[in-house]
Protein backbone atom coordinates (compact mmCIF):
# COMPACT_ATOMS: atom_id res chain seq x y z
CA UNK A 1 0.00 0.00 0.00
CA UNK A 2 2.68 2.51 1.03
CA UNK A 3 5.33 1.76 -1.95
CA UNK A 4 1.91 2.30 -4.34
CA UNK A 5 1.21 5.60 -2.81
CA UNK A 6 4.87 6.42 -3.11
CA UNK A 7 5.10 5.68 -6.84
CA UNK A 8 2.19 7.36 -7.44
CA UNK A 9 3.33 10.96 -5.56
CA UNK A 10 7.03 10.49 -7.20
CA UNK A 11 5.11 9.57 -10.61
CA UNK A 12 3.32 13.12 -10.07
CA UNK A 13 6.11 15.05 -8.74
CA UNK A 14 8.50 14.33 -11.45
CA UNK A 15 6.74 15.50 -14.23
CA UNK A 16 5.70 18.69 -12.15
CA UNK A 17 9.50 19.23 -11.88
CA UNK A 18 10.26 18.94 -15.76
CA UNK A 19 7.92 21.10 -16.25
CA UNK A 20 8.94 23.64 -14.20
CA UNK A 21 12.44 23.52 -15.47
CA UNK A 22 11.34 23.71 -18.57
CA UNK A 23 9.43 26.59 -18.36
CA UNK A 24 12.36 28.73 -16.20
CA UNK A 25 14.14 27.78 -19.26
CA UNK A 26 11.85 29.21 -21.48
CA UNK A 27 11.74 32.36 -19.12
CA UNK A 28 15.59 32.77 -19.03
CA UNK A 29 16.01 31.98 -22.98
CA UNK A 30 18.86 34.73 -23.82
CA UNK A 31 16.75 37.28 -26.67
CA UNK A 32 13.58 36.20 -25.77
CA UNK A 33 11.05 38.94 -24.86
CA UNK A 34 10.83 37.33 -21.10
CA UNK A 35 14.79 37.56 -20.38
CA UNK A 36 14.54 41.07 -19.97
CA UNK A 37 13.01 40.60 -16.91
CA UNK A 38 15.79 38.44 -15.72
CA UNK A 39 18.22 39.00 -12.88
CA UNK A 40 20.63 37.50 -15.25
CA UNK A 41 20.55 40.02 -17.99
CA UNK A 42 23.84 42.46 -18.02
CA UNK A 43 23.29 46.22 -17.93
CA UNK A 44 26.39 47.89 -19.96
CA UNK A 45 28.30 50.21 -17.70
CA UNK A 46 27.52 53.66 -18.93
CA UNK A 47 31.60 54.07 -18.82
CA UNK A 48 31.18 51.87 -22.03
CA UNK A 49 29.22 54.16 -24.07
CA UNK A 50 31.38 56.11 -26.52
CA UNK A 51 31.20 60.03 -25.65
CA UNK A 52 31.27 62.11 -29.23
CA UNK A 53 33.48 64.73 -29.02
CA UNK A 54 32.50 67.29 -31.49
CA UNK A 55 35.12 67.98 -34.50
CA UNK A 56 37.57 70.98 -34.10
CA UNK A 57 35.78 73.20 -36.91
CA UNK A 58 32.36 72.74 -35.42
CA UNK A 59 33.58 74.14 -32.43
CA UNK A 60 32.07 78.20 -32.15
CA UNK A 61 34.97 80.57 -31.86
CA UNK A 62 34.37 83.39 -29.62
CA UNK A 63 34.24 86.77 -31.36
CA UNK A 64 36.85 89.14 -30.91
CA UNK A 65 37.83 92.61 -31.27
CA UNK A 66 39.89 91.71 -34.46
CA UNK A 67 36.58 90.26 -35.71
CA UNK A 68 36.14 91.94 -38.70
CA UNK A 69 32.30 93.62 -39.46
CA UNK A 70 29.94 92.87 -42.62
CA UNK A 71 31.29 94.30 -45.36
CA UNK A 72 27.94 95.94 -45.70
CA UNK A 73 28.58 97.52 -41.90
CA UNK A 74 31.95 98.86 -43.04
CA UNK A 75 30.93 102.09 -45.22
CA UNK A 76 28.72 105.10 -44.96
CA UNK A 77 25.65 105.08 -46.25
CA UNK A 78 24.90 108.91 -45.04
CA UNK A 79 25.80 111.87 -43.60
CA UNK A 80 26.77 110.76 -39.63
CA UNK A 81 22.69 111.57 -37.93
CA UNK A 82 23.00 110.54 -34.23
CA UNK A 83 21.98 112.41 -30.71
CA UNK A 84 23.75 115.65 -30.79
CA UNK A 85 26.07 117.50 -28.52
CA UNK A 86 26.54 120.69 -27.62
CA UNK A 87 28.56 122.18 -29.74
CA UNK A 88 29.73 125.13 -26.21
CA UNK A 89 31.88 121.78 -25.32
CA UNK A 90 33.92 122.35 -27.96
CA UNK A 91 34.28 126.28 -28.18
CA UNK A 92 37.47 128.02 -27.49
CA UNK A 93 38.68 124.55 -28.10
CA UNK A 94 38.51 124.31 -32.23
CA UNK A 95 39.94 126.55 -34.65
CA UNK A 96 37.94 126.22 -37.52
CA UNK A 97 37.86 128.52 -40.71
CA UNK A 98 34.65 128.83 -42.62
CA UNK A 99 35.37 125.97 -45.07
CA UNK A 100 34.10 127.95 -48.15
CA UNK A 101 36.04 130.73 -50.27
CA UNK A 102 34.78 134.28 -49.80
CA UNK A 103 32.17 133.14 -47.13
CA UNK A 104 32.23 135.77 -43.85
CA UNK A 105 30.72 134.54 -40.35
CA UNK A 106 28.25 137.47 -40.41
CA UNK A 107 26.79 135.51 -43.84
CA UNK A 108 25.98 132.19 -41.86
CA UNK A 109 22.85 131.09 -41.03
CA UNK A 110 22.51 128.78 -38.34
CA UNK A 111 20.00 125.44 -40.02
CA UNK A 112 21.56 122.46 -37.81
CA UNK A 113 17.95 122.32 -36.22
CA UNK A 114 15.76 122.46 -39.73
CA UNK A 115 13.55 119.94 -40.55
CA UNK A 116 13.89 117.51 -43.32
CA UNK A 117 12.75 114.74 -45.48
CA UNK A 118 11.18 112.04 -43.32
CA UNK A 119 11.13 113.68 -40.09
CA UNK A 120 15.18 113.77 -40.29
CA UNK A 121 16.84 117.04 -38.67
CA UNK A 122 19.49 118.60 -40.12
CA UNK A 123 22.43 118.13 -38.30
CA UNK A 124 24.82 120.44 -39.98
CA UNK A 125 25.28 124.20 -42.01
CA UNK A 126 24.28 124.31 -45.31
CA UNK A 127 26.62 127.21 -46.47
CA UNK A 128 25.43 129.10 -50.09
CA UNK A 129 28.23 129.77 -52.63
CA UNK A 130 28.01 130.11 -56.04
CA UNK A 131 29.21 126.71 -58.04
CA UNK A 132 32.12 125.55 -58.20
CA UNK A 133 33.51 127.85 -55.32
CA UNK A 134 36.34 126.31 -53.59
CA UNK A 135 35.66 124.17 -50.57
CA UNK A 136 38.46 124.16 -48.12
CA UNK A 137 39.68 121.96 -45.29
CA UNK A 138 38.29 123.29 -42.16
CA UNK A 139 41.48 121.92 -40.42
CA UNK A 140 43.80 120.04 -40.52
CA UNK A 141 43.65 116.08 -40.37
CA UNK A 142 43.21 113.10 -43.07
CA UNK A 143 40.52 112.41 -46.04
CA UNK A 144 39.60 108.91 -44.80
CA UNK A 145 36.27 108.50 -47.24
CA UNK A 146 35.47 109.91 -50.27
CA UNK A 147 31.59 108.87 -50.70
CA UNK A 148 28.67 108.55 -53.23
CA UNK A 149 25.71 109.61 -51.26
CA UNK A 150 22.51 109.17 -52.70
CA UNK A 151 21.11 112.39 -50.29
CA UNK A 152 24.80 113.74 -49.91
CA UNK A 153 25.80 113.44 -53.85
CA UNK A 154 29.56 113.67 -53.78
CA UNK A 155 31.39 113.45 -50.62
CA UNK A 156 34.24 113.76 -48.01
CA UNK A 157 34.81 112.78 -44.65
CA UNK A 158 37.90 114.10 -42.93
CA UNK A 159 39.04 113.09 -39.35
CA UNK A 160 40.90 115.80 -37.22
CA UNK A 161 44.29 115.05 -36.27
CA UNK A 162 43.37 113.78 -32.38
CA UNK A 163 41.03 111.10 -34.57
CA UNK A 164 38.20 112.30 -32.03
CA UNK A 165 35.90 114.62 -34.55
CA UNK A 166 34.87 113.91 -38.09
CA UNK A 167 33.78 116.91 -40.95
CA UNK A 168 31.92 116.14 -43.42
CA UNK A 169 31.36 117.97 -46.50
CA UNK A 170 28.65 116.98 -48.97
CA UNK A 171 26.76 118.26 -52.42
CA UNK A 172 30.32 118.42 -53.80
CA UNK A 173 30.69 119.50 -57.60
CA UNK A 174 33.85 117.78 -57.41
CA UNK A 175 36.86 116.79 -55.57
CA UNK A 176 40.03 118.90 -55.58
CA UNK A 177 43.06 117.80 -57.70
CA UNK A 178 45.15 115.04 -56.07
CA UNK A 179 42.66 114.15 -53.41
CA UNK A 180 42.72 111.12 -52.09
CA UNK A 181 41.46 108.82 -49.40
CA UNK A 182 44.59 108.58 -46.34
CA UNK A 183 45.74 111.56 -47.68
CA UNK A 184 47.01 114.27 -44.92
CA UNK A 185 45.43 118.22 -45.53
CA UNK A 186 46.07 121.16 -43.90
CA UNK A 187 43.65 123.67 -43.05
CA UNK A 188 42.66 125.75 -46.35
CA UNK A 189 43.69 123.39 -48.43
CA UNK A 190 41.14 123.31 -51.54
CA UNK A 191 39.77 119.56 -50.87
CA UNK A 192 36.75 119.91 -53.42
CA UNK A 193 34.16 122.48 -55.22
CA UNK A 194 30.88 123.48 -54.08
CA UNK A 195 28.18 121.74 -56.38
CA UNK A 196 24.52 120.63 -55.93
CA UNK A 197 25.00 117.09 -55.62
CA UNK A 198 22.51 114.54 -54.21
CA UNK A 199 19.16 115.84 -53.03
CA UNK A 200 20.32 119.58 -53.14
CA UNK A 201 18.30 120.63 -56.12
CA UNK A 202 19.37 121.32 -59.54
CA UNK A 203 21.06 125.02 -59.46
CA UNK A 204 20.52 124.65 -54.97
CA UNK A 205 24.72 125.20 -54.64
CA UNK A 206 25.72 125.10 -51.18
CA UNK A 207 28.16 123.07 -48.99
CA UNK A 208 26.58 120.87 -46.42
CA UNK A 209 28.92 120.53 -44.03
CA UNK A 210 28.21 118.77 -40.46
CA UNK A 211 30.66 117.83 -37.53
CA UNK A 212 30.44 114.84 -35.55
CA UNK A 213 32.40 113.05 -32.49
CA UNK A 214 33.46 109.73 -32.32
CA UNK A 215 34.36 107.08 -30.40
CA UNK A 216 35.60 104.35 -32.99
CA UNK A 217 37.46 106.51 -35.72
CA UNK A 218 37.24 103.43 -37.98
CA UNK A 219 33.52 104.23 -37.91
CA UNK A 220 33.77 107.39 -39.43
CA UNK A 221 30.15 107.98 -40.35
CA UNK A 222 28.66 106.83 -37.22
CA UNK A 223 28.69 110.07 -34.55
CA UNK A 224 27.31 112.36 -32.64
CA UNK A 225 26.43 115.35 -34.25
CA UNK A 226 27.53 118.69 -33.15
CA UNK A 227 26.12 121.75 -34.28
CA UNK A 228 29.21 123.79 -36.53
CA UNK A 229 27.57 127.10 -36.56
CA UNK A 230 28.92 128.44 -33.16
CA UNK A 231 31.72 127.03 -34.21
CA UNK A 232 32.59 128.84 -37.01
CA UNK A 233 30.67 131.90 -35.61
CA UNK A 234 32.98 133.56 -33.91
């Protein structure tokens, strides 16, 4: 009776047994869906994951002073038209000669504040002189520009010798001979001709002529505006 009862709970047990070892086989099965819930699976060490290192020319380099601008930020497109300032700062202090031939101070007329085109402001001296009068340098310093303006017509821009002011003569009938851009004037040199350039008018011959500080002297048309008529008034 016993030995029966044994074979019959080892004849049940034994089968259970297979079965279950074959199904933690089945469980365990390296790439079956079911191993990755497996104690036995390996997780990589995320030390062995390669690290891309970008390439040397994708790398940004920081910008510089040396960096050079736009080519289209590098010249003038008018006369300099920034916040002005007084013009008593520099009085006493600049010895300017009315830049026009045969011109007295008692003939000026003081139009930095006039209104123009699209709201714009002067910002200079428009002085009247038959054309092709003789424009002269109002001192001394360098001819760093000479400029087609589409407002100005034919232009110059001069910085003074301490590179802190800029003049800027405009509506030119022409330049004088041998002028050139880095060349070194002197004050009442003939640098050009008055002309009616630009939007002056046909027959409208005067010498716009506007003075302006700066801080970068290599950005010769970007100033603040100072008003020349005091200046020259005197």
């Amino acid at each position: 009776m016993h030995s029966t009862v044994k074979r019959l709970i080892l004849g049940l047990l034994i089968p259970a047994i297979a079965v279950a070892a074959f199904m933690t086989a089945l469980r365990y099965k390296p790439g079956s869906a079911d191993a990755l819930e497996g104690p036995l699976l390996a997780t990589p060490s995320p030390l062995a994951t390669p690290i891309a290192t970008p390439s040397p020319e994708l790398i940004p380099t920081p910008a510089t002073e040396e960096t050079p601008l736009p080519e289209s930020s590098a010249s003038p497109q008018e006369a300099p038209a920034a916040s002005p300032t007084p013009a008593s700062n520099y009085v006493g202090e600049l010895k300017l000669i009315i830049p026009v031939v045969g011109v007295r101070a008692n003939q000026l007329v003081d139009t930095f504040d006039d209104a123009r085109s699209e709201g714009r402001v002067h910002d200079a001296i428009d002085i009247p002189a038959p054309g092709g009068t003789p424009v002269l340098a109002a001192a001394d310093g360098q001819i760093v520009k000479l400029f087609q303006s589409e407002r100005g017509g034919t232009t110059i821009y001069q910085l003074s010798v301490d590179r802190k002011l800029v003049f800027y003569y405009a509506h030119l009938q022409s330049y004088g001979a041998g002028i050139t851009e880095g060349q070194q004037v002197h004050q009442g040199d003939v640098i050009a001709y008055v002309g009616d350039t630009g939007n002056a008018g046909p027959g409208n011959y005067h010498l716009h002529f506007s003075i302006s500080v700066v801080s970068d002297p290599k950005r010769y048309w970007d100033g603040s505006n100072i008003n020349p008529y005091p200046l020259l008034h005197h």
